[in-house]
C-alpha atoms as a PDB file:
ATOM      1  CA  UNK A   1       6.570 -70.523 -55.951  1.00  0.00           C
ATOM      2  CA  UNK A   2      10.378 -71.924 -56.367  1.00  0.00           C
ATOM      3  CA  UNK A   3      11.457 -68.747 -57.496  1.00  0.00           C
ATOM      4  CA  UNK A   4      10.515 -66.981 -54.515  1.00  0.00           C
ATOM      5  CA  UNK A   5      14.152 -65.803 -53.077  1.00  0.00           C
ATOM      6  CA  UNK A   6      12.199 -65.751 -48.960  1.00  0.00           C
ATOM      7  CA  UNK A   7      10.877 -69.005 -49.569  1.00  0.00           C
ATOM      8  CA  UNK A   8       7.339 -67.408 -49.308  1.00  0.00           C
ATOM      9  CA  UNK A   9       4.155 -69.134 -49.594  1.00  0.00           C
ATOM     10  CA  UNK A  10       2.197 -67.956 -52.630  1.00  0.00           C
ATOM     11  CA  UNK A  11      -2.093 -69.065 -53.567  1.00  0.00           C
ATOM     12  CA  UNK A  12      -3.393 -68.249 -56.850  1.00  0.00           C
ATOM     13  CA  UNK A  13      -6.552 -66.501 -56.087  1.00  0.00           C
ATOM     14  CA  UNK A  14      -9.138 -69.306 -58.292  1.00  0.00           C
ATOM     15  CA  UNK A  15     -12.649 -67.567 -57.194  1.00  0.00           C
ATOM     16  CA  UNK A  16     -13.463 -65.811 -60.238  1.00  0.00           C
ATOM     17  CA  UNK A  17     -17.639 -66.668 -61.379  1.00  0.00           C
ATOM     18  CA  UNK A  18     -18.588 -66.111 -57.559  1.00  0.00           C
ATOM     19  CA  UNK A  19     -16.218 -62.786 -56.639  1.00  0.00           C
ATOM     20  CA  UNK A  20     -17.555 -61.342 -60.119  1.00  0.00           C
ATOM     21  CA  UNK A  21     -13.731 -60.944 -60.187  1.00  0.00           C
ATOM     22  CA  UNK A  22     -11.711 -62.054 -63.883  1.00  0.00           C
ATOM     23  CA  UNK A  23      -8.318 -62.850 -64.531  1.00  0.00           C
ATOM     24  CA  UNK A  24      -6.065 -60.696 -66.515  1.00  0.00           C
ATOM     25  CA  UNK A  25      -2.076 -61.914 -67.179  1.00  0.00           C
ATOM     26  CA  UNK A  26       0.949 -60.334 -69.278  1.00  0.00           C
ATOM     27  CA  UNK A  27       3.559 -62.362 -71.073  1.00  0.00           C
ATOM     28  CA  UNK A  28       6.293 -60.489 -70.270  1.00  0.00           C
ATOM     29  CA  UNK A  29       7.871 -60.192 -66.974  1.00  0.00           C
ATOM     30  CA  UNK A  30       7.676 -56.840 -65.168  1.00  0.00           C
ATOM     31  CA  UNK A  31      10.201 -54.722 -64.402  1.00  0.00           C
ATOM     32  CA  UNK A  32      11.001 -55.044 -60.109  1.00  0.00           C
ATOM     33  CA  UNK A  33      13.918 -53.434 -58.451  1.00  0.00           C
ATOM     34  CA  UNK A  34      11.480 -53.509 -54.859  1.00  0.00           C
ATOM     35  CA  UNK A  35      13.582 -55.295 -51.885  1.00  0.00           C
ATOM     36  CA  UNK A  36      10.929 -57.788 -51.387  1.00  0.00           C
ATOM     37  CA  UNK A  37      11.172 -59.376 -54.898  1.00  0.00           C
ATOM     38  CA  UNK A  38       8.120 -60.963 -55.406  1.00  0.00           C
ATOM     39  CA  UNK A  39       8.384 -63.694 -58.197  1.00  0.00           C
ATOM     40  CA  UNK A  40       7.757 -63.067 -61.462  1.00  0.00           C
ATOM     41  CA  UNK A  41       5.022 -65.137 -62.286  1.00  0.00           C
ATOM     42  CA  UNK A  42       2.938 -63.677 -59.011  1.00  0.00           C
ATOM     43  CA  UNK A  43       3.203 -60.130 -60.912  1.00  0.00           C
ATOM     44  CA  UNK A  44       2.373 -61.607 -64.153  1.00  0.00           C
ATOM     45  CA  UNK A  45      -1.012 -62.042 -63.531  1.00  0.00           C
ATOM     46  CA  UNK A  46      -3.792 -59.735 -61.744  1.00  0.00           C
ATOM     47  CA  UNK A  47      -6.986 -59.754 -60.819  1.00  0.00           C
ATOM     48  CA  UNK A  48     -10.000 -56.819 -62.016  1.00  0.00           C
ATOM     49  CA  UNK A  49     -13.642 -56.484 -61.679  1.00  0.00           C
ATOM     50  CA  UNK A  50     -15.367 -58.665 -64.261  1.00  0.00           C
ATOM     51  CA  UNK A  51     -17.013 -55.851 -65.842  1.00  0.00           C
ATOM     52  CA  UNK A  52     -14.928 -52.774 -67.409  1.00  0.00           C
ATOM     53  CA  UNK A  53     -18.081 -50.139 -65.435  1.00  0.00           C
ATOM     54  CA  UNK A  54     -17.015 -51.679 -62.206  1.00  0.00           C
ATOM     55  CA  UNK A  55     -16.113 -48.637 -60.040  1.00  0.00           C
ATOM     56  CA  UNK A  56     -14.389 -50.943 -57.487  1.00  0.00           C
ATOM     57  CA  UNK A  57     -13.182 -54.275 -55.986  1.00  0.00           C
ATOM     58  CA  UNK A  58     -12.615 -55.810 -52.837  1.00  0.00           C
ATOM     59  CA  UNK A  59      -9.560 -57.553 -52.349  1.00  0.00           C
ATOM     60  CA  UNK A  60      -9.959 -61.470 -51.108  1.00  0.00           C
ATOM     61  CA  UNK A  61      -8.902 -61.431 -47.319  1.00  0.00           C
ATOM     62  CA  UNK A  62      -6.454 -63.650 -46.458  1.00  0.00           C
ATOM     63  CA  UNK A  63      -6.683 -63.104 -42.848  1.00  0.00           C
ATOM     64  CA  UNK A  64      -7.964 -65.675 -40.018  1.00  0.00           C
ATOM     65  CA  UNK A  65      -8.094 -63.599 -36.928  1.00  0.00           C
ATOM     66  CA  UNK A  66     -11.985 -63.137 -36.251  1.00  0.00           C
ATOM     67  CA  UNK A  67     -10.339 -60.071 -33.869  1.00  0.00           C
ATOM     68  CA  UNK A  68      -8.147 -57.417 -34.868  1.00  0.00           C
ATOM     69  CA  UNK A  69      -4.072 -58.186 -34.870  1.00  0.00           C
ATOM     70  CA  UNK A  70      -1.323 -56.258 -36.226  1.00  0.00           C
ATOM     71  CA  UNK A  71      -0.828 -57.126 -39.627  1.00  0.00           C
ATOM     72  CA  UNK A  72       2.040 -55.974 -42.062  1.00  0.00           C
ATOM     73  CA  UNK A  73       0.658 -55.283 -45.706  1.00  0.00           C
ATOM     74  CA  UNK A  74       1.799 -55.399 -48.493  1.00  0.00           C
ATOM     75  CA  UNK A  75      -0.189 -54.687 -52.346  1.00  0.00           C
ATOM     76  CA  UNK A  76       1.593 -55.625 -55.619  1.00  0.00           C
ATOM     77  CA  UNK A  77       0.325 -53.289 -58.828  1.00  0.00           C
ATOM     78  CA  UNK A  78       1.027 -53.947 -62.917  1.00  0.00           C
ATOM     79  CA  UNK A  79      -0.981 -52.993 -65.346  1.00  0.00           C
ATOM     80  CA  UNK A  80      -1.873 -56.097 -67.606  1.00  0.00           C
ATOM     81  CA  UNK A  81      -2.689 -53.973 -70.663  1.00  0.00           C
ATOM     82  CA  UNK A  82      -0.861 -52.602 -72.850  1.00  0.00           C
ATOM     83  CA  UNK A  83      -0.962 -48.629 -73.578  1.00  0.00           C
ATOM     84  CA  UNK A  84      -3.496 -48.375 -70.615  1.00  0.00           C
ATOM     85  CA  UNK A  85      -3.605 -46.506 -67.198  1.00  0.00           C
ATOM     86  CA  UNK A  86      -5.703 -46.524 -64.691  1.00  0.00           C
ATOM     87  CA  UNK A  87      -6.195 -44.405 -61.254  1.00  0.00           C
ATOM     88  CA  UNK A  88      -7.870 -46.052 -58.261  1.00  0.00           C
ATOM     89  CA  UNK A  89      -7.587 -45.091 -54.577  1.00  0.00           C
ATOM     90  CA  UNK A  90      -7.322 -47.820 -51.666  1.00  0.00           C
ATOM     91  CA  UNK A  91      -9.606 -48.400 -48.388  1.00  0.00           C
ATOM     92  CA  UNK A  92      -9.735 -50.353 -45.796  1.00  0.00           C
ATOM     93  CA  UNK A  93     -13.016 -50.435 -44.165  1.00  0.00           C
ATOM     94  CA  UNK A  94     -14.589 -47.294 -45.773  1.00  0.00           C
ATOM     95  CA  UNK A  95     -11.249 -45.389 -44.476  1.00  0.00           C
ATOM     96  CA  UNK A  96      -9.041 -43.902 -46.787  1.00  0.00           C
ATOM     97  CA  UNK A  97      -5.908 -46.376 -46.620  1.00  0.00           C
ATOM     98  CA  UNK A  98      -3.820 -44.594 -49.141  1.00  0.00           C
ATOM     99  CA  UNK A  99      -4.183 -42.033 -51.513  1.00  0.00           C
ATOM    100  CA  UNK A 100      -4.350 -41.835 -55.398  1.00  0.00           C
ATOM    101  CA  UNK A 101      -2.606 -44.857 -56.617  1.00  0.00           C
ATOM    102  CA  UNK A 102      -2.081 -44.645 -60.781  1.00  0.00           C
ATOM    103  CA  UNK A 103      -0.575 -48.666 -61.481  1.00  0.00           C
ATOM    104  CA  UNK A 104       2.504 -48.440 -64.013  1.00  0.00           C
ATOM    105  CA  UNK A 105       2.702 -50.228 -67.030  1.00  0.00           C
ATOM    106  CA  UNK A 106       5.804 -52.616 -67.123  1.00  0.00           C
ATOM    107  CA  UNK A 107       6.838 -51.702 -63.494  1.00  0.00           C
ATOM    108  CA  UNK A 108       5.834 -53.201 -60.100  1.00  0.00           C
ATOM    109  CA  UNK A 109       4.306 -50.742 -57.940  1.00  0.00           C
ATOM    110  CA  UNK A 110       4.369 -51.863 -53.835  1.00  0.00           C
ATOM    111  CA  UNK A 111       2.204 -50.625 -51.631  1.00  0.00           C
ATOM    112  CA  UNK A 112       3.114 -51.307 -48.020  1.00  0.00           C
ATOM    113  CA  UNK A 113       1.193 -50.719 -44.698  1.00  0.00           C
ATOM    114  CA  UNK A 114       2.609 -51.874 -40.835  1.00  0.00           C
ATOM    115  CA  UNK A 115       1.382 -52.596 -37.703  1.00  0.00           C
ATOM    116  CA  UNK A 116      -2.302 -52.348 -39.696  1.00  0.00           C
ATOM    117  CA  UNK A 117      -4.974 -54.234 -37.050  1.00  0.00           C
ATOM    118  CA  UNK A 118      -6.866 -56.486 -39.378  1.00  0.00           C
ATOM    119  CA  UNK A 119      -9.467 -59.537 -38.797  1.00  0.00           C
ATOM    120  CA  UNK A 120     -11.358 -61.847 -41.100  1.00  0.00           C
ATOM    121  CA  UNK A 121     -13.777 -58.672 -41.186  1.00  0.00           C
ATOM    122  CA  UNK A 122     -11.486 -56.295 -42.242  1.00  0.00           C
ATOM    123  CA  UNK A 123     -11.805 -55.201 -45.773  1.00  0.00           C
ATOM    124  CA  UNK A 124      -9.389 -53.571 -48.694  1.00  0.00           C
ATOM    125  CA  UNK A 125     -11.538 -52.050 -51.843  1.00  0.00           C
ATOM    126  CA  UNK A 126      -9.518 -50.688 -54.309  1.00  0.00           C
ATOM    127  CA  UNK A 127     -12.312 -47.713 -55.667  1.00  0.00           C
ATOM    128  CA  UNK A 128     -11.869 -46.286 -59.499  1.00  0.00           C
ATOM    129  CA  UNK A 129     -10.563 -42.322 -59.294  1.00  0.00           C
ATOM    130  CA  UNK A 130     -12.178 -39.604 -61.288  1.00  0.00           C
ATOM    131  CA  UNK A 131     -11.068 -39.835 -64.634  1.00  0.00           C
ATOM    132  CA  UNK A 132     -10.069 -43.718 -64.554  1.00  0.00           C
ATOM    133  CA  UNK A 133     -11.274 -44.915 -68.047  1.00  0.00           C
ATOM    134  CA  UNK A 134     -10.331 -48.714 -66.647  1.00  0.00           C
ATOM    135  CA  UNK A 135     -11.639 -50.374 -63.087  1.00  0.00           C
ATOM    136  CA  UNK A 136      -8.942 -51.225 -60.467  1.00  0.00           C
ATOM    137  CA  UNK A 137      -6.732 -54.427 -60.222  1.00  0.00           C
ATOM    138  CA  UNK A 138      -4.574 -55.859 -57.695  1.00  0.00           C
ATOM    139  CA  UNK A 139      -1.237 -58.587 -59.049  1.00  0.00           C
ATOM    140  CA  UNK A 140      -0.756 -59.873 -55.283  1.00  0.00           C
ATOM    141  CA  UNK A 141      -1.000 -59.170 -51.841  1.00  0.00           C
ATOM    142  CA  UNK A 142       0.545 -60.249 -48.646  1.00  0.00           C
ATOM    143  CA  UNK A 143      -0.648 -60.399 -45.127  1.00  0.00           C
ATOM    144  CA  UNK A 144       2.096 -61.209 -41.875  1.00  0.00           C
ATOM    145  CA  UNK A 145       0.884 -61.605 -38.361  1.00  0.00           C
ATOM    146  CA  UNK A 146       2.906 -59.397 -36.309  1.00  0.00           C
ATOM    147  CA  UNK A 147       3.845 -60.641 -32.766  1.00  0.00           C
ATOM    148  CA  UNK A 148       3.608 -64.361 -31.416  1.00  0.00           C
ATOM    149  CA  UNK A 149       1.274 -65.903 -33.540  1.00  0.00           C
ATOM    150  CA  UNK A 150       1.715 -69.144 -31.353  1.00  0.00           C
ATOM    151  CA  UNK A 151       0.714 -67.850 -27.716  1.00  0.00           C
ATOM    152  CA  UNK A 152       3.881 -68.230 -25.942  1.00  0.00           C
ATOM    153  CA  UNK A 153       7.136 -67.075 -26.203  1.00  0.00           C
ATOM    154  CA  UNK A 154       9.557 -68.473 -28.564  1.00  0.00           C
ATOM    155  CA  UNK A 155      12.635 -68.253 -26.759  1.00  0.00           C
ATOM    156  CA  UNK A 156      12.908 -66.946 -23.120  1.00  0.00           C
ATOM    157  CA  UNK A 157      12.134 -63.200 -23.153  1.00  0.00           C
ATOM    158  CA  UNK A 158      14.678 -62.965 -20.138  1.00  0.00           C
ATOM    159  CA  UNK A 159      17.840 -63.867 -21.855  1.00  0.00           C
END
């Protein structure tokens, strides 16, 4: 995305009739005062279960590792709809992640998670709470390697 101010490497998740995932998108921009500033046209758009009963979604994995790194995480949140709320909690592999996550209308939420081991196998569901008249949805998310992605050091580790 040009208007990314870190230059950051943004894909458009496209997978909708085989994820049973659909697209939702607002025509506004969000309101953002988060330090990582993700562009405006990433949080304009979301993804949600393709049916309103859905109880929960798994988010597309990003990651190539087939065994666990550290990962940094980070989740981007807007409600789509206007006058709506919705409540969903976050796991990652049947573990509780975080808790009780209620996505603000006009206002990018950020959910971040480091040093988080993750592989191909790993998986985020975002699961509907109690009392959630609307399924969960997810506006972006990023995954970073930590460490030396390359296998050798990048500069000598004895200067």
């Amino acid at each position: 995305y040009p208007d990314d101010p870190y230059d950051r490497p943004w894909t458009a998740f496209t997978d909708y009739e085989s994820s049973g995932l659909s697209p939702l998108s607002r025509s506004s921009d969000p309101n953002s005062n988060l330090a990582d500033r993700p562009p405006a046209a990433v949080v304009r758009q979301a993804i949600t279960p393709s049916s309103s009963l859905a109880s929960n979604m798994t988010v597309p994995n990003a990651i190539v590792s087939p065994s666990p790194v550290p990962h940094y995480v980070t989740f981007y949140f807007v409600e789509m709809l206007a006058n709506a709320s919705r409540s969903f909690d976050i796991y990652l592999d049947d573990q509780k992640f975080y808790g009780e996550t209620i996505v603000p209308n006009g206002t990018v939420l950020e959910i971040v998670g480091s040093n988080i081991s993750l592989s191909t196998f790993s998986v985020f569901s975002l699961v509907r709470a109690k009392g959630s008249t609307l399924p969960p949805l997810i506006s972006a998310a990023e995954f970073y390697r930590i460490g030396n992605a390359w296998g050798v050091d990048a500069t000598d580790s004895s200067d």
